[in-house]
Protein backbone atom coordinates (compact mmCIF):
# COMPACT_ATOMS: atom_id res chain seq x y z
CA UNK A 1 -28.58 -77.38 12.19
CA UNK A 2 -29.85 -81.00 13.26
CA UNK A 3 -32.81 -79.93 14.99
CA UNK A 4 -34.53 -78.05 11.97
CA UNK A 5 -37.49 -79.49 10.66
CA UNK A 6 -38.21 -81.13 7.04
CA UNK A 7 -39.98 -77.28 6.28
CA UNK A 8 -36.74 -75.39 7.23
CA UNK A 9 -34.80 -77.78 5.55
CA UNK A 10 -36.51 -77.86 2.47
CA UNK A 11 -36.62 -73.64 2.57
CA UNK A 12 -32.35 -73.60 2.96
CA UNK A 13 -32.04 -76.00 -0.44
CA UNK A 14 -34.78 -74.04 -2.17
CA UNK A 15 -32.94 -70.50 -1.47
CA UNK A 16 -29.13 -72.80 -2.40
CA UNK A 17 -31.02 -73.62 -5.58
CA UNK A 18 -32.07 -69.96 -6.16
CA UNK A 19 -27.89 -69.11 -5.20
CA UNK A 20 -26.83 -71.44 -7.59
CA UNK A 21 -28.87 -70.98 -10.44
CA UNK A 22 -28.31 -67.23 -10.43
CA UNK A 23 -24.60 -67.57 -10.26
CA UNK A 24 -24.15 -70.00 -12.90
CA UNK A 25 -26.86 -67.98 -15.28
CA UNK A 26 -24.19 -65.25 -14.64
CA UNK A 27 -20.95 -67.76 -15.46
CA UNK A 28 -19.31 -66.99 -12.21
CA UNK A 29 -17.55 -69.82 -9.41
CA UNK A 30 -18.51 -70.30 -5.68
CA UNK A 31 -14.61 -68.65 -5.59
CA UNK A 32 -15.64 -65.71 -7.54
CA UNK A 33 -18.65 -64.93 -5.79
CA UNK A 34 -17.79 -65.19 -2.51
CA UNK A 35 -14.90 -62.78 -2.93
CA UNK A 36 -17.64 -60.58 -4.65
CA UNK A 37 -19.83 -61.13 -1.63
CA UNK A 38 -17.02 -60.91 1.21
CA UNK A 39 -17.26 -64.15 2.31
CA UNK A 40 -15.27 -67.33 2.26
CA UNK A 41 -15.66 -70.01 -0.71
CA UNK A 42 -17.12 -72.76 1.71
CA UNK A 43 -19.84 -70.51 2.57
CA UNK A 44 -20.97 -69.59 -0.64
CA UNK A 45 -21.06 -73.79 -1.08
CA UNK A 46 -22.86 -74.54 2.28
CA UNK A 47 -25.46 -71.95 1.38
CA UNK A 48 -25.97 -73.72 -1.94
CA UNK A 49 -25.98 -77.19 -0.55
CA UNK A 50 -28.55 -76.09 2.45
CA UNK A 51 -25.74 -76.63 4.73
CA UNK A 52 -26.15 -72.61 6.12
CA UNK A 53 -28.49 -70.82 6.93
CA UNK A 54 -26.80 -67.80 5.99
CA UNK A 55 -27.99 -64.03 7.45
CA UNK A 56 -30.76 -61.38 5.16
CA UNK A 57 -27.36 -59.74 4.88
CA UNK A 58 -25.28 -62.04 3.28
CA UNK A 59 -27.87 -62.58 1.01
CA UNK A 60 -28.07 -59.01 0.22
CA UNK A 61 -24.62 -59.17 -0.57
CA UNK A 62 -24.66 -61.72 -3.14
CA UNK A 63 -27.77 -60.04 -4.86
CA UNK A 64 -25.48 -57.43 -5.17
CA UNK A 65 -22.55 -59.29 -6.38
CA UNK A 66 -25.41 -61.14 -8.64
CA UNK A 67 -26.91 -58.24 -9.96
CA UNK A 68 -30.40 -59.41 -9.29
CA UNK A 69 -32.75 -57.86 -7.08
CA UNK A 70 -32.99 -58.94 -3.49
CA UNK A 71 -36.66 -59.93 -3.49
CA UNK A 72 -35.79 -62.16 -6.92
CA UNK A 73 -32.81 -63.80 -5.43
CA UNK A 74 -34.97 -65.15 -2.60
CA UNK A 75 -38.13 -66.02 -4.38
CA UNK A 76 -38.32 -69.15 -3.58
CA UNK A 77 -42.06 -70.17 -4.53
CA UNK A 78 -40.47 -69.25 -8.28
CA UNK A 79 -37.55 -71.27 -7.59
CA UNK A 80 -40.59 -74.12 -6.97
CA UNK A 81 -42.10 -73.44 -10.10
CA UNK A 82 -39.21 -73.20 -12.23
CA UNK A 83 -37.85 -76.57 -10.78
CA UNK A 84 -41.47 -78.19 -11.35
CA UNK A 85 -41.14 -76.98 -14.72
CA UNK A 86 -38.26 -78.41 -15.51
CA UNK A 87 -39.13 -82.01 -14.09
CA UNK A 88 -42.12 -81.97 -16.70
CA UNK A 89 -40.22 -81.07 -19.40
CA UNK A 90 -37.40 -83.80 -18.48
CA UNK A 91 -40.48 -86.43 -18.27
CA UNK A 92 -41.54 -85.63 -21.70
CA UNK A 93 -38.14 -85.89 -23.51
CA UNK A 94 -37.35 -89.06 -21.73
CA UNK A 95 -40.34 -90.19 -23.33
CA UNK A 96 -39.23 -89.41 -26.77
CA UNK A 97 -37.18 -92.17 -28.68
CA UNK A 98 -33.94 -91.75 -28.62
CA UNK A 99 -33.92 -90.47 -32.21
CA UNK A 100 -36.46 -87.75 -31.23
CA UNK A 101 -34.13 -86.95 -28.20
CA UNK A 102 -31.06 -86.55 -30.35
CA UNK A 103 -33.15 -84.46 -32.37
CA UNK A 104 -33.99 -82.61 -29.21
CA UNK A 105 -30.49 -82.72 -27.87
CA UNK A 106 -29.26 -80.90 -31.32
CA UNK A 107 -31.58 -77.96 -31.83
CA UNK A 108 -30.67 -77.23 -27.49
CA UNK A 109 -27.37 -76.93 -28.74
CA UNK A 110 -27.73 -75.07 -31.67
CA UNK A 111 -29.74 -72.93 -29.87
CA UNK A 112 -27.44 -72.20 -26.63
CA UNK A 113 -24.46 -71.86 -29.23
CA UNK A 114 -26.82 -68.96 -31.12
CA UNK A 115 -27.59 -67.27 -27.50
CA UNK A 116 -23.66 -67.25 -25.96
CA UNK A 117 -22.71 -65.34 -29.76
């Protein structure tokens, strides 16, 4: 994979993020999914980190194990979005004082802790 180009590249971590996100929204390992998926731990880990380029198929397979559509899993112009999103919303609590951002930190909690129940 050392001759791709920056695009390519930046494609393989996009669709790692999209892995990644999905499977720890769902509270499952690399270890767990790739037995899910049929493939090997490493795998599931070099598709995250944009070290694979990993087949349509494969992918199928852990949309499957994911239970997310196919199309969703690979979205990765939401994946851009979502990430932009979230760099915004870091930028504005880092420029809350750091009363304001325990504040902030609190009511996250609270809220996650109300959402696992």
């Amino acid at each position: 994979m050392e001759d791709m180009g920056n695009e390519e590249k930046e494609f393989l971590k996009l669709l790692g993020y999209r892995v990644r996100d999905f499977r720890k929204a769902h509270g499952i390992s690399q270890e767990r999914l790739a037995e899910l998926a049929g493939v090997h731990p490493t795998y599931i880990s070099n598709i995250e980190n944009a070290k694979a380029n990993a087949s349509i198929g494969i992918f199928r397979r852990m949309a499957i194990s994911l239970d997310v559509p196919l199309p969703q899993l690979i979205d990765i112009n939401q994946a851009k979005v979502e990430r932009d999103d979230l760099m915004m919303a870091l930028m504005k609590i880092r420029s809350l004082s750091e009363k304001e951002q325990k504040i902030f930190l609190a009511t996250i909690k609270g809220l996650l802790t109300g959402i696992k129940k």
